[in-house]
Structure formats: structure tokens, C-alpha cells
C-alpha atoms as a PDB file:
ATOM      1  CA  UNK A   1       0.000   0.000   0.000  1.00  0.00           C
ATOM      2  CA  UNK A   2       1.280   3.775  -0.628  1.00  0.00           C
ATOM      3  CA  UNK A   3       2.455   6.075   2.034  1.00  0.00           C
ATOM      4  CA  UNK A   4      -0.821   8.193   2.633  1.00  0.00           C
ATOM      5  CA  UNK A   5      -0.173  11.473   0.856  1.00  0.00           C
ATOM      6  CA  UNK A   6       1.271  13.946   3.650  1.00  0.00           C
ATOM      7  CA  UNK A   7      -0.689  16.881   5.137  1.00  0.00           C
ATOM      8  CA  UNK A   8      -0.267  19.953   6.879  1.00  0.00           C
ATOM      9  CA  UNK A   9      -2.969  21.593   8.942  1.00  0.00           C
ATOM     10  CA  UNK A  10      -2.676  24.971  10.630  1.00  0.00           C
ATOM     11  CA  UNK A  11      -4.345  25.756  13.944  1.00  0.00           C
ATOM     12  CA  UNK A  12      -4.926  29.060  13.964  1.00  0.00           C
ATOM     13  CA  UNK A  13      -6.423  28.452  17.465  1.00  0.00           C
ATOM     14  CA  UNK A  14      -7.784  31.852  19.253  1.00  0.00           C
ATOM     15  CA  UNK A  15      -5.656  34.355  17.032  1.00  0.00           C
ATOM     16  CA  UNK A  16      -6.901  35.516  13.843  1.00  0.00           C
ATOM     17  CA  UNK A  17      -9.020  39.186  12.297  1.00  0.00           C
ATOM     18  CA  UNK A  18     -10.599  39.785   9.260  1.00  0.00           C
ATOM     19  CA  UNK A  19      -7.185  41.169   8.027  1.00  0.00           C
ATOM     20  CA  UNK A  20      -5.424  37.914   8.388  1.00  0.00           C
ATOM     21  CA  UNK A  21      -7.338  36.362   5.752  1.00  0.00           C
ATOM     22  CA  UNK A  22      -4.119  37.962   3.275  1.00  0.00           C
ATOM     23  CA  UNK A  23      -2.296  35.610   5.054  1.00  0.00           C
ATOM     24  CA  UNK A  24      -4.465  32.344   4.023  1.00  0.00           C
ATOM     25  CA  UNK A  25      -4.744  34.196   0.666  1.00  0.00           C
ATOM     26  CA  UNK A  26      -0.997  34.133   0.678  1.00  0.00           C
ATOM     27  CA  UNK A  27      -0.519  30.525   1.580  1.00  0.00           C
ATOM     28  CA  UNK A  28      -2.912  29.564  -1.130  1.00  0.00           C
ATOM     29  CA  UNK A  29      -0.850  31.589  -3.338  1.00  0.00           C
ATOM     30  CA  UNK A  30       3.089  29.792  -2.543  1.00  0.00           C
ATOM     31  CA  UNK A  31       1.187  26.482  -1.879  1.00  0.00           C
ATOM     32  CA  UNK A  32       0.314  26.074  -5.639  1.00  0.00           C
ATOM     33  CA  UNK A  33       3.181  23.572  -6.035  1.00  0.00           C
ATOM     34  CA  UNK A  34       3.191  22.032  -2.568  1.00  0.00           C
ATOM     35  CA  UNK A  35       3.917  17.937  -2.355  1.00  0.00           C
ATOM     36  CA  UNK A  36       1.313  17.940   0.553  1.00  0.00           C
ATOM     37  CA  UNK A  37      -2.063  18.848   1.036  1.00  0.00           C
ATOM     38  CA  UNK A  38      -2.570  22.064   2.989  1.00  0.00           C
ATOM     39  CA  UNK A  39      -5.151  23.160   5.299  1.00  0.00           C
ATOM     40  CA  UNK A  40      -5.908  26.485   7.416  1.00  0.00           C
ATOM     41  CA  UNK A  41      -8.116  25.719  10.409  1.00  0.00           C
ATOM     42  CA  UNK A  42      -9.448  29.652  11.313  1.00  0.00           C
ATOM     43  CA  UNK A  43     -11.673  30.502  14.354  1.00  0.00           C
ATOM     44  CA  UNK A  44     -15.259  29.473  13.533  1.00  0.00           C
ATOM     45  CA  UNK A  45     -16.037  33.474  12.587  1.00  0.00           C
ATOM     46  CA  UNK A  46     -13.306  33.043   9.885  1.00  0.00           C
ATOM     47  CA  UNK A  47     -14.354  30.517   8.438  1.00  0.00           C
ATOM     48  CA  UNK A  48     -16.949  31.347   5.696  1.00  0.00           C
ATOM     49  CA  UNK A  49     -15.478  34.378   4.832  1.00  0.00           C
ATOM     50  CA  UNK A  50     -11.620  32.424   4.549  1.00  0.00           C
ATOM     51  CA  UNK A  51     -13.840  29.289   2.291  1.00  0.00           C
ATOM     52  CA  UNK A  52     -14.996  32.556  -0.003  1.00  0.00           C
ATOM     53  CA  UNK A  53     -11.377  33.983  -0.706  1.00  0.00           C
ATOM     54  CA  UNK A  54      -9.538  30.347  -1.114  1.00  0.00           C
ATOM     55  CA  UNK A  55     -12.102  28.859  -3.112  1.00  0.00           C
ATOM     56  CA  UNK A  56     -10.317  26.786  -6.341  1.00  0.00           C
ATOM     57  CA  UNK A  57      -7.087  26.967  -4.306  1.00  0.00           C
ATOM     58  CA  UNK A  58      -5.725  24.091  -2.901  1.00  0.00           C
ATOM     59  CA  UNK A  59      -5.244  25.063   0.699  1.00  0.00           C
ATOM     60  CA  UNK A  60      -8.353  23.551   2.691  1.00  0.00           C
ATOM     61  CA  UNK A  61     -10.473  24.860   5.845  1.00  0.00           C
ATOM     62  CA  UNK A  62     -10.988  23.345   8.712  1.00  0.00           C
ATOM     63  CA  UNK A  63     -12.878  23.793  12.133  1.00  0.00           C
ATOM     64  CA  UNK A  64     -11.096  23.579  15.682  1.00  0.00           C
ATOM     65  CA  UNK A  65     -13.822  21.431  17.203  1.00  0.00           C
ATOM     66  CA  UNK A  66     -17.750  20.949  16.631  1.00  0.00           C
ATOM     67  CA  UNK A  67     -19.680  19.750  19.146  1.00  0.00           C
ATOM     68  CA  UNK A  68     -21.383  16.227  19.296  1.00  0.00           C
ATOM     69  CA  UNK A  69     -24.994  17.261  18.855  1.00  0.00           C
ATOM     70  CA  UNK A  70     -26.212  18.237  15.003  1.00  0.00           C
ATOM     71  CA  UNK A  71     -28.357  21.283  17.467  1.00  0.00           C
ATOM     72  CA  UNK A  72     -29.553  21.804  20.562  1.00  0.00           C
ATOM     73  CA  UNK A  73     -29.485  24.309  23.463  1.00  0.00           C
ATOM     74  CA  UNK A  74     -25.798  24.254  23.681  1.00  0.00           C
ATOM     75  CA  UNK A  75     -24.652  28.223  24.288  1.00  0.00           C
ATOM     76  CA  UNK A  76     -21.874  28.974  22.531  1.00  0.00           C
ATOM     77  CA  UNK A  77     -20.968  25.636  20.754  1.00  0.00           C
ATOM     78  CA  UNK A  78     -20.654  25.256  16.944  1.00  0.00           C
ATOM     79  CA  UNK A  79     -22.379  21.644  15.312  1.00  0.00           C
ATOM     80  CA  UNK A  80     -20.635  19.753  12.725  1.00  0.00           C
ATOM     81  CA  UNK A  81     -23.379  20.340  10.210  1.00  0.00           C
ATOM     82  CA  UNK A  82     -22.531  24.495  10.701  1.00  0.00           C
ATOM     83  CA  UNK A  83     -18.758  24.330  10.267  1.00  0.00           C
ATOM     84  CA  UNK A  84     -19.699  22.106   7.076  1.00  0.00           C
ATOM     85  CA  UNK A  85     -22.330  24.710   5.782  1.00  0.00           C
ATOM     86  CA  UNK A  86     -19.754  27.797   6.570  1.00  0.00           C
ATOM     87  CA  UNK A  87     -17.950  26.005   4.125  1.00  0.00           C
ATOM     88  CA  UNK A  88     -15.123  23.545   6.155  1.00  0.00           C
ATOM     89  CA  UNK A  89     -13.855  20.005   4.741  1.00  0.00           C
ATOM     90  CA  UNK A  90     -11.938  19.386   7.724  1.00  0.00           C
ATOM     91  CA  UNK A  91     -12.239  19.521  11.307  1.00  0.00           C
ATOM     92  CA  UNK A  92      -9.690  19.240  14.268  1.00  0.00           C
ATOM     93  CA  UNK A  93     -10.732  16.772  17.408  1.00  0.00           C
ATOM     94  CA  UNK A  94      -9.472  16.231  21.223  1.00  0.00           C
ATOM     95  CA  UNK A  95      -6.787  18.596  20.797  1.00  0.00           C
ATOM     96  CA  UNK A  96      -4.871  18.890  23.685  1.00  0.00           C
ATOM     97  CA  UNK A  97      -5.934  22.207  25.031  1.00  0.00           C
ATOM     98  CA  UNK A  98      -9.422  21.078  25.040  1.00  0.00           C
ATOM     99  CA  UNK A  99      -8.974  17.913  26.627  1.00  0.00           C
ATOM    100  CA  UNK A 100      -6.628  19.396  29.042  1.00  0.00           C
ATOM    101  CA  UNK A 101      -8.718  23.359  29.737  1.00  0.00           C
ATOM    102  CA  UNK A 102     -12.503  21.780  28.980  1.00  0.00           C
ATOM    103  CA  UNK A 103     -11.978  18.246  30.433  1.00  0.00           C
ATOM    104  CA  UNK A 104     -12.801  16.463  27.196  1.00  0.00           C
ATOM    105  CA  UNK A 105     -12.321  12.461  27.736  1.00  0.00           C
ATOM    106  CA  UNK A 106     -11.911  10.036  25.353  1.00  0.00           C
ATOM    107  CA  UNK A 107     -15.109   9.453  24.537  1.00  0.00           C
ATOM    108  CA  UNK A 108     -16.758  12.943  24.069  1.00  0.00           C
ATOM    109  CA  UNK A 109     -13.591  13.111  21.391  1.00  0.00           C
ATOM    110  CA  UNK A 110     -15.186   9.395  19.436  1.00  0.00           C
ATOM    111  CA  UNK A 111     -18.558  11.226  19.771  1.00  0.00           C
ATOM    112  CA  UNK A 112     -17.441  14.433  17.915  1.00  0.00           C
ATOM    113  CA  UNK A 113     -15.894  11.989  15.356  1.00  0.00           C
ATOM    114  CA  UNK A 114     -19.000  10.389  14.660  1.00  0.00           C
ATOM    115  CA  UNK A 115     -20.545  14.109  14.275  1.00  0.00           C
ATOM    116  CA  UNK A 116     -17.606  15.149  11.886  1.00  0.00           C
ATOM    117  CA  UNK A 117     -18.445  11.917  10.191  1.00  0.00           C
ATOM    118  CA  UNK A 118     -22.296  12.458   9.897  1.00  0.00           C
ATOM    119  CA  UNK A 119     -21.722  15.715   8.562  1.00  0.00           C
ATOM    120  CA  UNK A 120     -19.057  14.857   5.938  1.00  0.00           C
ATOM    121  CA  UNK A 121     -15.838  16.391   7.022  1.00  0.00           C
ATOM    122  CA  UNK A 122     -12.524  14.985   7.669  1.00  0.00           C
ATOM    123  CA  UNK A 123     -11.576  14.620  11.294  1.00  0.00           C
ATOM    124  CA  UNK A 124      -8.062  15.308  12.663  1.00  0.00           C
ATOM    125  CA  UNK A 125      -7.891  13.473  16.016  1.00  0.00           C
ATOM    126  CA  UNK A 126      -4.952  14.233  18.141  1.00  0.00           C
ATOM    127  CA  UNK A 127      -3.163  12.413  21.089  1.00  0.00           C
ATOM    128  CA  UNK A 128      -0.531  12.877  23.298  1.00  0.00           C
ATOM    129  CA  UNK A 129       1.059  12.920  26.997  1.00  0.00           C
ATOM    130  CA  UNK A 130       1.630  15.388  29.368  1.00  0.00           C
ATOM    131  CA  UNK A 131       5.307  15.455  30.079  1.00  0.00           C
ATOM    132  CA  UNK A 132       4.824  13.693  33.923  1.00  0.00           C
ATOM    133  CA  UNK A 133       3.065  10.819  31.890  1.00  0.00           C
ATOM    134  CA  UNK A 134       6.458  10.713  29.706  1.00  0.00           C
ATOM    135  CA  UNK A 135       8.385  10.601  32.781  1.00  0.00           C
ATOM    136  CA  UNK A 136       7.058   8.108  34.446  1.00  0.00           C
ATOM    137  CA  UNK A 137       7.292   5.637  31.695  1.00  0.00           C
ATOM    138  CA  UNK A 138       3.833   5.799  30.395  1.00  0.00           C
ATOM    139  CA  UNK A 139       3.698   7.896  27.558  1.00  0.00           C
ATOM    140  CA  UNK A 140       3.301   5.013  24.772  1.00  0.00           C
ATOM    141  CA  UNK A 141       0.441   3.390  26.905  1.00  0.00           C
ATOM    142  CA  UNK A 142      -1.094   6.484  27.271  1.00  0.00           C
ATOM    143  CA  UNK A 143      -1.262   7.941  23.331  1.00  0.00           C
ATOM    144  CA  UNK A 144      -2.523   4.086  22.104  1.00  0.00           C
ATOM    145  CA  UNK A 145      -4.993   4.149  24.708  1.00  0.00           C
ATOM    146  CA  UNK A 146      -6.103   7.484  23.834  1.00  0.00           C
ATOM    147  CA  UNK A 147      -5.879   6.252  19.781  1.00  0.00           C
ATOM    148  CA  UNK A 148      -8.290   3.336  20.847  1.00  0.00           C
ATOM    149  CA  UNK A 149     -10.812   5.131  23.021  1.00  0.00           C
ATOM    150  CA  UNK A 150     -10.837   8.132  20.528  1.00  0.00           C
ATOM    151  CA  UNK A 151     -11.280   6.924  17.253  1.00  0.00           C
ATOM    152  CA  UNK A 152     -14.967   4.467  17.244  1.00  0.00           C
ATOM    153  CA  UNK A 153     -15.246   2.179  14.352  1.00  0.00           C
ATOM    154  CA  UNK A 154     -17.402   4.139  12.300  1.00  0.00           C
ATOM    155  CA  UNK A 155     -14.208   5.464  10.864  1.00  0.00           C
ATOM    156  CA  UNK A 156     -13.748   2.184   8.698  1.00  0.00           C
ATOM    157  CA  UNK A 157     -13.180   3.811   5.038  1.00  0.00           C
ATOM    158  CA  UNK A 158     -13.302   6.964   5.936  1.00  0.00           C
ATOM    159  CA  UNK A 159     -10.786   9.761   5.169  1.00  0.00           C
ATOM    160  CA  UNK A 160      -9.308  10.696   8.445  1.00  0.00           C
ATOM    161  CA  UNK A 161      -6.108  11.795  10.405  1.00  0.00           C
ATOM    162  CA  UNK A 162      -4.701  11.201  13.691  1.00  0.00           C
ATOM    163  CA  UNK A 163      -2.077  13.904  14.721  1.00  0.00           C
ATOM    164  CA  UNK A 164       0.122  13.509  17.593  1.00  0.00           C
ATOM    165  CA  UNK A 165       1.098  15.911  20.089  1.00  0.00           C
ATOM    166  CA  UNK A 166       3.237  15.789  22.765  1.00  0.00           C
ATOM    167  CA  UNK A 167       1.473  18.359  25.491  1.00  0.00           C
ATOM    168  CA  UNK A 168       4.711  19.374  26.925  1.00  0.00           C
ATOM    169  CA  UNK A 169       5.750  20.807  23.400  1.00  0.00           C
ATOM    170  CA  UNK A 170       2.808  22.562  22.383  1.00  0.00           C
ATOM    171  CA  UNK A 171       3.708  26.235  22.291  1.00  0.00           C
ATOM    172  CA  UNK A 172       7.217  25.819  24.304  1.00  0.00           C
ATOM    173  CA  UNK A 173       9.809  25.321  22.132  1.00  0.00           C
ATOM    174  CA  UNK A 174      10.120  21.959  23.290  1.00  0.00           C
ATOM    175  CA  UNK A 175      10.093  19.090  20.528  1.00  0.00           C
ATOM    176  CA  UNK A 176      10.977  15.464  21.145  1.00  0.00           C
ATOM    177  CA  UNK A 177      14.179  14.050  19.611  1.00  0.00           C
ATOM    178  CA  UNK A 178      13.544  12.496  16.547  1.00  0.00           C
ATOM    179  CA  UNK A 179      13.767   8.572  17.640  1.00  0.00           C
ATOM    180  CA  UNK A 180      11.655   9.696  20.163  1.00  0.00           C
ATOM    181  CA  UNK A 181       8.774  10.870  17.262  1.00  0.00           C
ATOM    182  CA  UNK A 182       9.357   7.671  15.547  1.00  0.00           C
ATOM    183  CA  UNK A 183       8.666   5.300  18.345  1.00  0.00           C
ATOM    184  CA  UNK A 184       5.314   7.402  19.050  1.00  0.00           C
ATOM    185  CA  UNK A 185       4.413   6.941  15.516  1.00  0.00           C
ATOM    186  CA  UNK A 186       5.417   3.598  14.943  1.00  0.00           C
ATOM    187  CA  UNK A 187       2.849   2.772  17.822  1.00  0.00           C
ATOM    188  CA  UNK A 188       0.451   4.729  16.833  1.00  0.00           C
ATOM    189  CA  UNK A 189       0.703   3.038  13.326  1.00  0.00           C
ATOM    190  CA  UNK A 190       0.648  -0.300  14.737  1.00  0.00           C
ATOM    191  CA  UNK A 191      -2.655   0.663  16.738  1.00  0.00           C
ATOM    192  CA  UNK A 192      -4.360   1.552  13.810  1.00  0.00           C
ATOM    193  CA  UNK A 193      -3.498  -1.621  11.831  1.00  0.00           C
ATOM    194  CA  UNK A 194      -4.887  -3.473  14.866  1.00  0.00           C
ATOM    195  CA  UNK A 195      -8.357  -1.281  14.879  1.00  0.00           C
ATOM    196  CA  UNK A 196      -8.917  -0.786  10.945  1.00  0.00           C
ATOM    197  CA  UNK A 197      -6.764  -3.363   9.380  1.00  0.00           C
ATOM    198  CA  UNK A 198      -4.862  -2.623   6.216  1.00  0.00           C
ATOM    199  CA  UNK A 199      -6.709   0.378   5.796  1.00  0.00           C
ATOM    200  CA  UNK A 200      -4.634   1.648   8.837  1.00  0.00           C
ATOM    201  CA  UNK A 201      -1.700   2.258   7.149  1.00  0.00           C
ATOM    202  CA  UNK A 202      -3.167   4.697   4.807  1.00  0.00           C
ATOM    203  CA  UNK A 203      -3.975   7.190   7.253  1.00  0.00           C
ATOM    204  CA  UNK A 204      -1.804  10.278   8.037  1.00  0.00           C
ATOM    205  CA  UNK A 205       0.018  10.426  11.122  1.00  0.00           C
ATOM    206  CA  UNK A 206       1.015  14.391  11.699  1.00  0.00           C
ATOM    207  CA  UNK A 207       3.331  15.657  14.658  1.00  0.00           C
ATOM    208  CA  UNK A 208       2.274  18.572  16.814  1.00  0.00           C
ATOM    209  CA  UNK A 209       4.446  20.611  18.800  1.00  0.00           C
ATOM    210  CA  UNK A 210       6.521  23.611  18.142  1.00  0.00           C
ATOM    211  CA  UNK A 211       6.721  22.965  14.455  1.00  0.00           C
ATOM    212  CA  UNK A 212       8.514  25.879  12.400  1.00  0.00           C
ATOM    213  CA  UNK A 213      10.724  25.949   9.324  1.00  0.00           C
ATOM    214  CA  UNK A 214      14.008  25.668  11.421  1.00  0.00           C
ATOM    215  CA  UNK A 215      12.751  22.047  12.506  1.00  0.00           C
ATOM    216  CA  UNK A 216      10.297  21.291   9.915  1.00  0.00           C
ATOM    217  CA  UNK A 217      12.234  18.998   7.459  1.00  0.00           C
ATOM    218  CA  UNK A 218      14.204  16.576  10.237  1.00  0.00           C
ATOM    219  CA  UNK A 219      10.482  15.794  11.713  1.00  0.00           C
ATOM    220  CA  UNK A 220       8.472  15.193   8.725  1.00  0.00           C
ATOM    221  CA  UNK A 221      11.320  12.829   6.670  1.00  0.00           C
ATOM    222  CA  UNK A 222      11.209  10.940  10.364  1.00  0.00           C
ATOM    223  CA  UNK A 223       9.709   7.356   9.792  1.00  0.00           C
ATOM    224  CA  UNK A 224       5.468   7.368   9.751  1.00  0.00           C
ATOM    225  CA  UNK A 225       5.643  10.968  10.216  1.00  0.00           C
ATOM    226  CA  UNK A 226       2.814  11.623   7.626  1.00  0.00           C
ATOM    227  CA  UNK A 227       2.462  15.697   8.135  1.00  0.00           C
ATOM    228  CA  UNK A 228       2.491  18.059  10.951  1.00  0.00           C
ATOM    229  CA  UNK A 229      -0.212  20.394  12.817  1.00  0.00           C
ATOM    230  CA  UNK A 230       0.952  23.446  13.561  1.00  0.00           C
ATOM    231  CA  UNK A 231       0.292  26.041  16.067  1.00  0.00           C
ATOM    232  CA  UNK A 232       1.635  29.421  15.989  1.00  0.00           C
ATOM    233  CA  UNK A 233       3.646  28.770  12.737  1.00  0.00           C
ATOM    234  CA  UNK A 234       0.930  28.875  10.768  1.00  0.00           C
ATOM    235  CA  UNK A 235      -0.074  32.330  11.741  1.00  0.00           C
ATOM    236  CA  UNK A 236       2.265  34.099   9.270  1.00  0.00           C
ATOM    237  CA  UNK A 237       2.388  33.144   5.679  1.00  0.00           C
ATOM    238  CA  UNK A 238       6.143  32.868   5.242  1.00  0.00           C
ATOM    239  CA  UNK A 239       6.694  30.216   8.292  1.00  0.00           C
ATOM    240  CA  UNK A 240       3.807  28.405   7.025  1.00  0.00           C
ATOM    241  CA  UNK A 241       5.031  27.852   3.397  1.00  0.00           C
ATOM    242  CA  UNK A 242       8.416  27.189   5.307  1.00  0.00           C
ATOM    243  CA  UNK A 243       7.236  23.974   6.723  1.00  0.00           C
ATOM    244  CA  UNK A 244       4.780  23.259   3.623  1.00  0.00           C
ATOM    245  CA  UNK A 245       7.874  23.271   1.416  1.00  0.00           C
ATOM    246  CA  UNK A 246       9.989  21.102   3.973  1.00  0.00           C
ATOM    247  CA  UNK A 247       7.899  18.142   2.512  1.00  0.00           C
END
């Protein structure tokens, strides 16, 4: 079977002004060429109006989470079906800052997958330890447990992604070494075989976690490292493209 064909997200995450859409618009533009596919995932007000000015571009939009309910008296909360109509193909799941600030478990994360599912976009689940969870031994138990209890079987044939992301890297500089990435993704990989079969090897495997240019290349030529998510590199064009081109 083929290596799945790479991808790079961008989490945007709470950051992000009408103005900034020249910054998408400029991704679009030096992505043209790009060995990957490409994705911007804007706050949920962005997102309609960022679908409008990339539209026949290759760069993709994304949500940062939907909830698990199509409607409902949920204050605040944006359904799968809405980040679908605003115009998103993709939608990131269980990322670390909500599990970790909102208290979201395993399961609420396979819920919002099913939801993604029902309404036709592309989930991008992520996993990962906190850095006392690495320390103690545990971290490898930890991300295949989360894989397992995160990702329900619905997903059989279904375009999807599972990004990992070590917690104690996200926004600190930090980054594993690269044997340590490997071993993370070679897990991962082998969990997915065991849940979906063959079909497991086709899905993309990104790494999360202080991605830029400078470190780009070394972490996505490492072994199963199928793409990258990336946080505040993806805020400015330039950095972006850096790591887009690094494919």
C-alpha cells in the first residue's frame, strides 16, 4: 500500500481578524506547487469568509472542534453540520488544550468523530502525553490508549487523520528528539493496523508541537511521520510555506 499522501494543517487556534485572511490568501498563493495537502483551520467566525477567498485553491479549511450534537441548546458551541455549511472540509478533534482546559475524555472526542463523520468532514484526532506521563514511563500506553478510546469504528473507510502531540511541546519550544517521534508513531501506526486493518496504514500520522521551518524537514522525513499540525507557525504566511515546502 502507498504512504498516505502527507498533510499539513494549521491551527490558527484563538488568534486571527478579518485582516489575516491575506495571510491564508498568501498561503494559497506559494502552496500552488506544494507535495502535501494544505489546510488552514481559522476561528469558527473566519471561516466562511476564509472558504470565499480560497475557493479553487488548494489550501483547505478546517474547524477547531464541533460539538457532538447536530443542534440543541448548547450556548456557545458550533455543530458539525454548521462548520460544514460555513464552508469547512476538515475539522480538528481532542486537541490537547481542550482535553486538558474543557476536560474532554476520550469518549466525548469518538462522539465528535462520529458528528464530523455524519456531517461529511474529515476529522483530525490528536493524542498525546503530558510530560509527567512521559516521565514516568507511560507515555506510549497512554497515546494508544487514547488512539483506541478516541477513534470508534465508524471510521472504517473513511478519510481521516490522527495527529500527535506531545502536550509538553505545544507552544514551548520543546520538541521530542527524533527517535523519540518515531517510536510514538510507529505505535500509533501499529494501533491503527490493529483497529482498521490494512486500511490503517493509509492514514496520516502528523506531529504537533513547536513545528517551524528551522525544525520542519528533520520531523516530517522521520519514519510514519505523515504531516504536521501546527500552532503558531501557521499564523504568518512565510513560516507556514516554510514547513509546507519542507515536505
Amino acid at each position: 500500500m502507498t504512504a498516505p499522501t502527507p498533510l499539513i494543517a494549521g491551527n490558527w487556534k484563538m488568534n486571527g481578524l478579518a485582516a489575516s485572511l491575506a495571510e491564508a490568501k498568501a498561503v494559497a498563493e506559494g502552496a500552488k506547487a506544494a507535495r502535501a495537502r494544505v489546510a488552514i483551520c481559522p476561528p469558527s467566525v473566519l471561516i466562511e469568509r476564509m472558504s470565499r477567498e480560497l475557493a479553487g485553491s488548494a489550501v483547505a479549511v478546517g474547524g477547531q472542534d464541533a460539538h457532538a450534537e447536530e443542534s440543541g441548546a448548547y450556548t456557545g458551541d458550533v455543530a458539525a453540520e454548521m462548520l460544514a455549511d460555513a464552508g469547512a472540509t476538515l475539522v480538528i478533534l481532542g486537541h490537547s488544550e481542550r482535553r486538558a482546559t474543557y476536560g474532554e475524555t476520550d469518549s466525548l472526542v469518538a462522539a465528535k468523530v462520529k458528528a464530523a463523520l455524519r456531517a461529511g468532514l474529515e476529522p483530525i484526532v490528536c493524542v498525546g502525553e503530558t510530560l509527567e506521563q512521559r516521565k514516568a514511563g507511560e507515555a506510549l500506553k497512554v497515546v494508544t490508549g487514547q488512539v483506541r478510546g478516541s477513534l470508534p469504528a465508524d471510521l472504517a473507510g473513511k478519510a481521516f487523520a490522527v495527529a500527535y502531540e506531545p502536550v509538553w511541546a505545544i507552544g514551548t519550544g520543546l520538541t521530542p528528539t527524533t527517535p523519540e517521534i518515531e517510536e510514538m508513531h510507529r505505535a500509533i501506526r501499529a494501533t491503527l493496523v490493529e483497529m482498521f486493518g490494512e486500511a490503517g496504514r493509509a492514514v496520516p500520522i502528523l506531529y504537533g508541537g513547536s513545528v517551524k521551518p528551522s525544525n520542519a524537514a528533520e520531523i516530517l522525513h522521520a519514519d510514519e511521520v505523515g504531516g504536521a499540525l501546527v500552532g503558531g507557525a501557521s499564523l504568518k504566511a512565510a513560516d507556514f510555506l516554510g514547513i509546507v515546502n519542507a515536505v
